[in-house]
Protein backbone atom coordinates (compact mmCIF):
# COMPACT_ATOMS: atom_id res chain seq x y z
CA UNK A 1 12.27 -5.19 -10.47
CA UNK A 2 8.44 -5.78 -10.17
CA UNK A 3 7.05 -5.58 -6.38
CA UNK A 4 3.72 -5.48 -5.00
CA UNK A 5 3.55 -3.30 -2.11
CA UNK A 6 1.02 -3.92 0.78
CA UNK A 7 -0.46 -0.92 3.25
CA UNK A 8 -2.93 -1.47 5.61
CA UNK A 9 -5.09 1.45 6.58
CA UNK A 10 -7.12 2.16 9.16
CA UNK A 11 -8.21 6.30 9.33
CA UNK A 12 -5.00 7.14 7.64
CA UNK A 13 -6.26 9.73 5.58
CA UNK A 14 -3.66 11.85 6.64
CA UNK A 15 -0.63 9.85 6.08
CA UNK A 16 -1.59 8.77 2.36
CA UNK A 17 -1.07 11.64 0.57
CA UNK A 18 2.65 11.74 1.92
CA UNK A 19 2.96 7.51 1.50
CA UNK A 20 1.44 6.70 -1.30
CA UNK A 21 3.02 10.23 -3.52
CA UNK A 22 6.56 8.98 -2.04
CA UNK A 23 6.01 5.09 -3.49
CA UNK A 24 5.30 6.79 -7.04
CA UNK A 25 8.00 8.96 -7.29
CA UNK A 26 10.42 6.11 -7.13
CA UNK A 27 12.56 4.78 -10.31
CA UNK A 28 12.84 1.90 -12.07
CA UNK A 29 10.64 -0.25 -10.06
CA UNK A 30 7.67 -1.40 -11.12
CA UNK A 31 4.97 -1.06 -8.33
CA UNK A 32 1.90 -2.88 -7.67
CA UNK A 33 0.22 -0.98 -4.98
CA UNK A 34 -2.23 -3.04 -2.68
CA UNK A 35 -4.56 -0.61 0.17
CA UNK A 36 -6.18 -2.81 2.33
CA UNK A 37 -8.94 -0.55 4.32
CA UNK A 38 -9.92 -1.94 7.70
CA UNK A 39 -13.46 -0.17 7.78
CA UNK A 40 -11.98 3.68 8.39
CA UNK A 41 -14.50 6.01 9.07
CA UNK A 42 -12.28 8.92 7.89
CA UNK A 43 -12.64 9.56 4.38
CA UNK A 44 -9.38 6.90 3.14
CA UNK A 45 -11.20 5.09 0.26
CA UNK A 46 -12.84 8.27 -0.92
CA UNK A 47 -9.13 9.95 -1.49
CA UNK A 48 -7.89 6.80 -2.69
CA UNK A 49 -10.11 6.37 -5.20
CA UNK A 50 -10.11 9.88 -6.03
CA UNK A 51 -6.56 10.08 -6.06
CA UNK A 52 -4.66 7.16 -6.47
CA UNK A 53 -7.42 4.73 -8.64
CA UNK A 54 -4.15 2.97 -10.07
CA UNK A 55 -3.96 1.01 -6.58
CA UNK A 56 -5.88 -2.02 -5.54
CA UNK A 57 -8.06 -1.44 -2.65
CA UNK A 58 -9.66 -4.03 -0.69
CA UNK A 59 -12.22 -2.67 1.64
CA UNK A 60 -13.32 -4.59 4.62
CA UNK A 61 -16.48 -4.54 6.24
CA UNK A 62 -14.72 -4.59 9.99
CA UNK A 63 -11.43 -3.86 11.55
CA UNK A 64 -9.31 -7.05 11.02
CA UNK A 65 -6.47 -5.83 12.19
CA UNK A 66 -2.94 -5.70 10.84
CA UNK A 67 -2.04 -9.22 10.23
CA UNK A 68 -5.30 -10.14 8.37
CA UNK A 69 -5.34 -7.16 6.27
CA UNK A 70 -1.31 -8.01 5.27
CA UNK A 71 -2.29 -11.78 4.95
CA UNK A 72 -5.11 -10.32 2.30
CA UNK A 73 -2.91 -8.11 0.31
CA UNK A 74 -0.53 -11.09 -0.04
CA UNK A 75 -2.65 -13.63 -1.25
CA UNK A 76 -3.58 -11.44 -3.67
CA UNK A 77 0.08 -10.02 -4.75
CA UNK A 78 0.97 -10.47 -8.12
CA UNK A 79 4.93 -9.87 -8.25
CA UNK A 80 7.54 -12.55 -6.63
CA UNK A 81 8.41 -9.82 -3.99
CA UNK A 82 5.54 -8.27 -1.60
CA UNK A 83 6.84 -4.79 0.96
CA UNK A 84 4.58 -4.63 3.65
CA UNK A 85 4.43 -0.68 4.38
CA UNK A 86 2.39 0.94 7.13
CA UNK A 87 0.56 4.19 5.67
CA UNK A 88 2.30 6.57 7.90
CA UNK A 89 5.94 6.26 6.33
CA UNK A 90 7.17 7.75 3.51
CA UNK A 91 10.47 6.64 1.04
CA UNK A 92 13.00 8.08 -0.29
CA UNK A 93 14.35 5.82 -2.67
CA UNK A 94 14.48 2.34 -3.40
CA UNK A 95 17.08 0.96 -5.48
CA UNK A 96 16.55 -2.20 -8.48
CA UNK A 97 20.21 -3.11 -7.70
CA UNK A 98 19.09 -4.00 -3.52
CA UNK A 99 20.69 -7.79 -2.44
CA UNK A 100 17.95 -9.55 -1.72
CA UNK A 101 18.89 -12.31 1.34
């Protein structure tokens, strides 16, 4: 199953390590991984581009909030199924045989 996961951050440095570690270690999914930065001031883009470059980041100039930065990562989605994620949670395992509805 392909899927395009969306995070918005804003100053999340601290959750990313934990979210984004936690969306990799999953099996048999393919992930596309979409960071949409609403202007932290916290170092964010620096660790995700240090550490995760295999995600998309969009980095906006100002704080657009939640549904703006979500409406970005979608239009640019690739996969027929987008998971909007906030940066602070962390998975445990997604399964390829989940009934979609």
């Amino acid at each position: 199953m392909e899927v395009s996961v969306i995070i918005p951050n804003y100053n999340g440095e601290f959750f990313l390590k934990n979210c984004l570690n936690s969306l990799f270690n999953q099996k048999n999914i393919d992930l596309e991984v979409i960071i949409i930065d609403n202007n932290s001031s916290d170092k964010s883009r620096d660790y995700i581009k240090s550490k995760f470059p295999n995600c998309i980041l969009i980095e906006n100039k100002e704080n657009l909030g939640f549904a703006k930065a979500v409406n970005q990562g979608i239009e640019i989605s690739s996969n027929e199924f987008v998971f909007l994620l906030n940066n602070d949670f962390q998975l445990h395992h997604l399964s390829s045989n989940c009934r979609l509805l």
